[in-house]
C-alpha atoms as a PDB file:
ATOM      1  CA  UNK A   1      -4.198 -15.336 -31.762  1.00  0.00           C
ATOM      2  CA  UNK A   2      -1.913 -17.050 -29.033  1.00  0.00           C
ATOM      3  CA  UNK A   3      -2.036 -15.549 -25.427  1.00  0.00           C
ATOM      4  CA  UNK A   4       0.939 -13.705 -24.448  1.00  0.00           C
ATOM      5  CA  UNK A   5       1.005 -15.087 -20.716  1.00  0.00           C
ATOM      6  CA  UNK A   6       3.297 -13.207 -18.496  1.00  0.00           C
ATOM      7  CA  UNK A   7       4.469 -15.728 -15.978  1.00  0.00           C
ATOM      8  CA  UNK A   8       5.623 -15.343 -12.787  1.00  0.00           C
ATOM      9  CA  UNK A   9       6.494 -18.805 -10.282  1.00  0.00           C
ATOM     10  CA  UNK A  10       8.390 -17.204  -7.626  1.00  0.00           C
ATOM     11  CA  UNK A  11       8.521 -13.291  -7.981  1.00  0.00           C
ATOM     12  CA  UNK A  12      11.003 -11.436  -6.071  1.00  0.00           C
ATOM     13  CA  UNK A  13       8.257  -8.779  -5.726  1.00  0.00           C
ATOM     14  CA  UNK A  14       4.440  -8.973  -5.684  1.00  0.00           C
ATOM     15  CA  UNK A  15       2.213  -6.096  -4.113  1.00  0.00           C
ATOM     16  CA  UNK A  16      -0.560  -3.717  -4.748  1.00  0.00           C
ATOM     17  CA  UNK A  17      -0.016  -0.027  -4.732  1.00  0.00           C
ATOM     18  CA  UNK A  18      -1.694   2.990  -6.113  1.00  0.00           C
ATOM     19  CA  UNK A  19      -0.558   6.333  -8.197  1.00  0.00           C
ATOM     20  CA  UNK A  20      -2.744   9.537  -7.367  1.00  0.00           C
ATOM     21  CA  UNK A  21      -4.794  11.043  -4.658  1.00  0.00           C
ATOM     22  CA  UNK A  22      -6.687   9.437  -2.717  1.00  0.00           C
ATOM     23  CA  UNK A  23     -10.244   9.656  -4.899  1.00  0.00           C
ATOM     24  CA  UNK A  24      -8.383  10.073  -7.836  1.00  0.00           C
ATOM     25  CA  UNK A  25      -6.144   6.769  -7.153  1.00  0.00           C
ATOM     26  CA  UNK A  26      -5.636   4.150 -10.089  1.00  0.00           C
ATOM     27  CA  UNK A  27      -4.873   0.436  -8.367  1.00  0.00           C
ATOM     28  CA  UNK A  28      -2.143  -1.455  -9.849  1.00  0.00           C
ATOM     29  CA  UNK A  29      -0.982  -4.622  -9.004  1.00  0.00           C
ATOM     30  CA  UNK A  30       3.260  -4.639  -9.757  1.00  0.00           C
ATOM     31  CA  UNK A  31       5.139  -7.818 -10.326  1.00  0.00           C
ATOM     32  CA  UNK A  32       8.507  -8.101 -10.633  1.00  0.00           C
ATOM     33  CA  UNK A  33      11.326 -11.217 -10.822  1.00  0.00           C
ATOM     34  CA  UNK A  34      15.229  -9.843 -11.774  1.00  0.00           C
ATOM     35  CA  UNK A  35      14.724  -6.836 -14.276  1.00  0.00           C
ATOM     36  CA  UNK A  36      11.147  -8.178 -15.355  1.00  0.00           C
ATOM     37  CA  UNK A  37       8.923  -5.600 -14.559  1.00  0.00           C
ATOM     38  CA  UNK A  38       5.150  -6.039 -15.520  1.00  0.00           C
ATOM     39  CA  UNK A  39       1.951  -3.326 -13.659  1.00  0.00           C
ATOM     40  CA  UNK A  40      -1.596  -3.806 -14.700  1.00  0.00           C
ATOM     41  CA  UNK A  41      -4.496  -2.087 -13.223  1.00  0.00           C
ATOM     42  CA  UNK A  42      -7.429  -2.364 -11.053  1.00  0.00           C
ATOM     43  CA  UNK A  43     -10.467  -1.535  -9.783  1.00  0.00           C
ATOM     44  CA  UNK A  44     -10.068  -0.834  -5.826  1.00  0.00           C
ATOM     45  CA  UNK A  45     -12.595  -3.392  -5.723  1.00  0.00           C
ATOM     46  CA  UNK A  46     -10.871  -5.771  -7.555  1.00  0.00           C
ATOM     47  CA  UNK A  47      -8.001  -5.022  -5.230  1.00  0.00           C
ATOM     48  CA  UNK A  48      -9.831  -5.792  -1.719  1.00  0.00           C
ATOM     49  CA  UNK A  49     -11.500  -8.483  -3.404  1.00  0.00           C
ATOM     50  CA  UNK A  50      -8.347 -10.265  -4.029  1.00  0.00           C
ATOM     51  CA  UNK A  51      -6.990  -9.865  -1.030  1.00  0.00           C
ATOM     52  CA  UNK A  52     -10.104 -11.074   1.002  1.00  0.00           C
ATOM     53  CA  UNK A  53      -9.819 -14.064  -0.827  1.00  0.00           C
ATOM     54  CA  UNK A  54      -6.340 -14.831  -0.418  1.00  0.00           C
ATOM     55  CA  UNK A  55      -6.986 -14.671   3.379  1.00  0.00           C
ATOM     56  CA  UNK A  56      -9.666 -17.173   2.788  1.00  0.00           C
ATOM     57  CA  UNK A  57      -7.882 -19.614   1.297  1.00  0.00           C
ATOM     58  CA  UNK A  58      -4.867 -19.351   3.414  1.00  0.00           C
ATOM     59  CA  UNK A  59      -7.052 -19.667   6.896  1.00  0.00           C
ATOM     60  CA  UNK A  60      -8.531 -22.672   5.395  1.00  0.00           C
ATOM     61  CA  UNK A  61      -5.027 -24.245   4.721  1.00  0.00           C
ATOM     62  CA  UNK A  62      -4.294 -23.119   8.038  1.00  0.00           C
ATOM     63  CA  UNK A  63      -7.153 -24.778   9.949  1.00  0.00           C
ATOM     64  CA  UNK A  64      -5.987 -28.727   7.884  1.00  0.00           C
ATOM     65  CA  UNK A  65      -4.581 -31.124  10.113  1.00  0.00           C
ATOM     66  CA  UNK A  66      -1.405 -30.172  11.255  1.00  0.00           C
ATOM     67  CA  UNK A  67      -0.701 -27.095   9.112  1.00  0.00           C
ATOM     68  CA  UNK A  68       0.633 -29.421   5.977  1.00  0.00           C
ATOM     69  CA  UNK A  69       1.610 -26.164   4.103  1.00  0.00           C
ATOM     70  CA  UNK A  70       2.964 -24.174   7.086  1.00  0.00           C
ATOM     71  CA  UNK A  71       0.355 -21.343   6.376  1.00  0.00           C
ATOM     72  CA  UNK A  72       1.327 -18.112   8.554  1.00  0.00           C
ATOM     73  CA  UNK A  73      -1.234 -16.662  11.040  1.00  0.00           C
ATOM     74  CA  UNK A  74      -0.345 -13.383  10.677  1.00  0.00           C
ATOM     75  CA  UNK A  75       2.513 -11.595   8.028  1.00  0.00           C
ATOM     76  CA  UNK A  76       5.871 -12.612   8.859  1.00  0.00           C
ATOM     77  CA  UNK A  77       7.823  -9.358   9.847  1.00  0.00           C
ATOM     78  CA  UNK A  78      10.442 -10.389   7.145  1.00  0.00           C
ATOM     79  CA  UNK A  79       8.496 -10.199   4.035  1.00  0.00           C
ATOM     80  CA  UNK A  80       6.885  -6.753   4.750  1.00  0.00           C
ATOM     81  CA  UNK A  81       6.674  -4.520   1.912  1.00  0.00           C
ATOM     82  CA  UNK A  82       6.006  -0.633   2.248  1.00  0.00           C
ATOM     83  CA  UNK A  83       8.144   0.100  -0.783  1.00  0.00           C
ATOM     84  CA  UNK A  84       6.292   2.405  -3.181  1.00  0.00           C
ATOM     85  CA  UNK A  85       5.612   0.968  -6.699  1.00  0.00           C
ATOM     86  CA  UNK A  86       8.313   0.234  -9.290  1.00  0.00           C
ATOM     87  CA  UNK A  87       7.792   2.395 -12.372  1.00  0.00           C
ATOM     88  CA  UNK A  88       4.880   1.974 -13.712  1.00  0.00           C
ATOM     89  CA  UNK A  89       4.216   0.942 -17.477  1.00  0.00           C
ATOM     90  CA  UNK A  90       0.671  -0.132 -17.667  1.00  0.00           C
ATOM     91  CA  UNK A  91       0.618  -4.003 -18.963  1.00  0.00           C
ATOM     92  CA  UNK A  92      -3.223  -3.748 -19.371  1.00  0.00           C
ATOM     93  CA  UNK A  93      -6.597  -3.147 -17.324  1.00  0.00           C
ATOM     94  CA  UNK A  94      -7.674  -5.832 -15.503  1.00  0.00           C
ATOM     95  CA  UNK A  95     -11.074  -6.891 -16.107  1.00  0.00           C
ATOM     96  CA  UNK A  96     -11.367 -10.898 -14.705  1.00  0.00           C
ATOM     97  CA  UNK A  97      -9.567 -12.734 -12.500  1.00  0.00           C
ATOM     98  CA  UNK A  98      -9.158 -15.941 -11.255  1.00  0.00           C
ATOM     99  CA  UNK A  99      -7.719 -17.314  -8.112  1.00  0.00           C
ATOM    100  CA  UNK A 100      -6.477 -20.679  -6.710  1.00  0.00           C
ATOM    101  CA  UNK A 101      -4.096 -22.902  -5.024  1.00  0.00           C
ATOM    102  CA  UNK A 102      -1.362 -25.767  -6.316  1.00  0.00           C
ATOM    103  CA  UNK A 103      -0.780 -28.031  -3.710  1.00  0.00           C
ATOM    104  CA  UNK A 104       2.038 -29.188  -5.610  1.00  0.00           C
ATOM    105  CA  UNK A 105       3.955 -26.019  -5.105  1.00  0.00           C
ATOM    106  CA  UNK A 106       1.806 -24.666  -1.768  1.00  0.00           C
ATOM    107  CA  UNK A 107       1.433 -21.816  -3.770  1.00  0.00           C
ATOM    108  CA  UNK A 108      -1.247 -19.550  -4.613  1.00  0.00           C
ATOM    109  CA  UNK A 109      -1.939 -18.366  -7.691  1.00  0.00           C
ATOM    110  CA  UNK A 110      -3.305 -15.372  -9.032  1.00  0.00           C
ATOM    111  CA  UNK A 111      -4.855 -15.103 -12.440  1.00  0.00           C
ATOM    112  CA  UNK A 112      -5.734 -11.785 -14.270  1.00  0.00           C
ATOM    113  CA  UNK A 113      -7.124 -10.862 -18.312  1.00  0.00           C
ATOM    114  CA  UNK A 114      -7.526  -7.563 -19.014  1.00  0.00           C
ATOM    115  CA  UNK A 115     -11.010  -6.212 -20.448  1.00  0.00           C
ATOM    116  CA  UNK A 116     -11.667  -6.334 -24.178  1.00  0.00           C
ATOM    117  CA  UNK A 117     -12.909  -3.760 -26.051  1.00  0.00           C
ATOM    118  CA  UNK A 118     -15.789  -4.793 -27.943  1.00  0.00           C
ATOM    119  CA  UNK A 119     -17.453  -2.907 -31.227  1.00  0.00           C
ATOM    120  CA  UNK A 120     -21.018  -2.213 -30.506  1.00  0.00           C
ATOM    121  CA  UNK A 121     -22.183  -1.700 -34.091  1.00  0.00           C
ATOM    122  CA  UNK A 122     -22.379   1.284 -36.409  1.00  0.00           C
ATOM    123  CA  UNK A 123     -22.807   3.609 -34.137  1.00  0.00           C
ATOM    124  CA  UNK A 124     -19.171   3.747 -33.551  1.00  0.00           C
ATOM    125  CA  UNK A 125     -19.651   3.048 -29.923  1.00  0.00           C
ATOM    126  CA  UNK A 126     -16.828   0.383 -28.163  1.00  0.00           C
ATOM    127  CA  UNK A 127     -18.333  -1.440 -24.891  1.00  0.00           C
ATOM    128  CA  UNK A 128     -16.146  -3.174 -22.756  1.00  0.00           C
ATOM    129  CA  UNK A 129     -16.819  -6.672 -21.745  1.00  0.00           C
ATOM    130  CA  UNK A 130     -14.445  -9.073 -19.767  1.00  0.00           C
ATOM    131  CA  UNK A 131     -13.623 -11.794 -22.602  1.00  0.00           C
ATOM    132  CA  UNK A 132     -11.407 -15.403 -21.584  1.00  0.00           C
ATOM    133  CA  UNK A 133      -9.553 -15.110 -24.976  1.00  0.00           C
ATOM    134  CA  UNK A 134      -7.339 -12.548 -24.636  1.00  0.00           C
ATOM    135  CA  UNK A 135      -4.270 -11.523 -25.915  1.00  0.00           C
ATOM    136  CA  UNK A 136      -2.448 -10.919 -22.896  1.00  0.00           C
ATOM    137  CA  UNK A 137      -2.945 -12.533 -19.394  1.00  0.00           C
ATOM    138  CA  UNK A 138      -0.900 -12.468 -16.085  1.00  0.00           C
ATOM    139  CA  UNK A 139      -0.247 -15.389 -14.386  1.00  0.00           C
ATOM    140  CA  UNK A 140       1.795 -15.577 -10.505  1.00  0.00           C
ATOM    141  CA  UNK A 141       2.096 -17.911  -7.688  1.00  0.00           C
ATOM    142  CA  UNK A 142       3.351 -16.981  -4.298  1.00  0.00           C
ATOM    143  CA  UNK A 143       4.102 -19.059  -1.354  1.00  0.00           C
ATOM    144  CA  UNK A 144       1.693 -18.858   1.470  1.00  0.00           C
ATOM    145  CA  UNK A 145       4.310 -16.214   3.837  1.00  0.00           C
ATOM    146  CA  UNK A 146       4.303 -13.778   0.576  1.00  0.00           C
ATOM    147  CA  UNK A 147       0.580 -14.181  -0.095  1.00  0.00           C
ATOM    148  CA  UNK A 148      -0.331 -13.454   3.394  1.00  0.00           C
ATOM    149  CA  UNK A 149       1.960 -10.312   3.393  1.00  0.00           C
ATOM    150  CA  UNK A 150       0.585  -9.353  -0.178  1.00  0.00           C
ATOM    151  CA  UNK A 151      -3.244  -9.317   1.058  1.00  0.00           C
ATOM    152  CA  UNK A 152      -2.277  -7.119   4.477  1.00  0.00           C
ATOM    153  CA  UNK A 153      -0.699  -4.575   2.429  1.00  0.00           C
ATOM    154  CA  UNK A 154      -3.413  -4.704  -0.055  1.00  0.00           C
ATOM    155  CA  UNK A 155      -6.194  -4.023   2.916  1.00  0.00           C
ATOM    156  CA  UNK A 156      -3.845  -1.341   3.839  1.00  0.00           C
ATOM    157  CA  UNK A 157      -3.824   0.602   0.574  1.00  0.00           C
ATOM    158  CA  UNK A 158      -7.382   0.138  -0.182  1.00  0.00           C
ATOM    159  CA  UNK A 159      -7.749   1.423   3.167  1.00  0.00           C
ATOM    160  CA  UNK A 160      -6.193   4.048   2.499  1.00  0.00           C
ATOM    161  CA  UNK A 161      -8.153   6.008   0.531  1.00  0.00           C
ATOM    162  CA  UNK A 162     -10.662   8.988   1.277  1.00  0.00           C
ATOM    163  CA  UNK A 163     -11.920   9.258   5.283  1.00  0.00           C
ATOM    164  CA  UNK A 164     -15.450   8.592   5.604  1.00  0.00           C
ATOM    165  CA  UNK A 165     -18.051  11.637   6.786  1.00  0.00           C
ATOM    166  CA  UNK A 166     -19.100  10.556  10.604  1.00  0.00           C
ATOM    167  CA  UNK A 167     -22.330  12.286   9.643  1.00  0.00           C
ATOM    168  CA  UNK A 168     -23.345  10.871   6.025  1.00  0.00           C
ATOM    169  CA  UNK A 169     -21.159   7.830   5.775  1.00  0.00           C
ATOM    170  CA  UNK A 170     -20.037   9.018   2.479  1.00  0.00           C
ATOM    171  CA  UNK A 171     -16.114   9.576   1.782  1.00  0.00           C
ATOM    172  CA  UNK A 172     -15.191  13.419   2.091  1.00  0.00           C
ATOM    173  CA  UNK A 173     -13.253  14.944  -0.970  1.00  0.00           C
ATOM    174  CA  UNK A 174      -9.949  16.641  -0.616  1.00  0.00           C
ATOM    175  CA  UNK A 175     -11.671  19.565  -1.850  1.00  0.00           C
ATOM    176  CA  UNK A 176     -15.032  19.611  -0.057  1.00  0.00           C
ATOM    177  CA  UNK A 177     -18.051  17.997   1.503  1.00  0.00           C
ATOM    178  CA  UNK A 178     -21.596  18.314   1.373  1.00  0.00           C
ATOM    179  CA  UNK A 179     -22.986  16.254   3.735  1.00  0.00           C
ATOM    180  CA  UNK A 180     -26.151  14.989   2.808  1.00  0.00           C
ATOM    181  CA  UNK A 181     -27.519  13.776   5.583  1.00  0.00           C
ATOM    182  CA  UNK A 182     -30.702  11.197   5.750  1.00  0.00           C
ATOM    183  CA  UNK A 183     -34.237  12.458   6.215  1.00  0.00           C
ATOM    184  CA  UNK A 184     -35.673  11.318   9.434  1.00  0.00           C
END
């Protein structure tokens, strides 16, 4: 079956956001060019992940001999996105993802396939497993000044998720806490 890639070479919008409370949050990561709208989901890990690495890559661009791709330290004020999410219609759940850079464009681009569903046997049990011959995949470059906003508001969300117990370390539900404290 062909791939149904949905491409995106310069988006009008890229970002991570989240629907729920925080510890009941679902990730999604929203792309939109003109009326093209497309949302697929991730893990929070996934999310942090992503953005860690997009900082990597762009501070390594940044350190080349005279800045060739005029990589931004920081996240220029202009591209700044604190917009919540478009409306979401879930595209798929993301289970691998690839990224890179294209010199050719000084872009980088993000890759994501969403997890298969897999028959286990005749027990009538489905495992999921991430699989490279998907159906469906998501493809989108940014330019370095939208990548490097993209991965600050990315830390932000993840970071903004449950506070942590000052006591236990562990996050503290909306509804309660039990510390659990180690045994000296």
């Amino acid at each position: 079956m062909p791939t149904r890639v949905h491409e995106f070479d310069w988006p009008d919008r890229v970002v991570v956001g989240t629907i729920g409370l925080p510890g009941a949050r679902t990730f999604y990561l929203q792309v939109r060019a003109g009326t093209q709208v497309v949302s697929i989901a991730l893990e929070k890990q996934q999310s942090a992940l992503l953005a860690e690495k997009i900082d990597e890559i762009l501070d390594e661009l940044f350190t080349l001999d005279g800045n060739p791709f005029s990589v931004p330290t920081g996240t220029p004020i202009e591209l700044v996105d604190n917009d919540q999410l478009d409306v979401v219609q879930e595209q798929f759940r993301t289970g691998t993802m690839g990224l890179g850079w294209d010199p050719t464009t000084a872009q980088v681009v993000i890759e994501a396939r969403p997890i298969a569903e897999v028959d286990a046997g005749d027990g009538g049990e489905w495992l999921q497993e991430d699989s490279a011959d998907e159906s469906e995949m998501l493809r989108v470059r940014i330019p370095v000044g939208t990548a490097r906003a993209f991965a600050r508001r990315t830390r932000e969300i993840v970071g903004a998720g449950r506070p942590m117990c000052p006591l236990c370390g562990y996050p503290i539900d909306a509804d309660g806490h039990t510390c659990t404290l180690p045994e000296a």
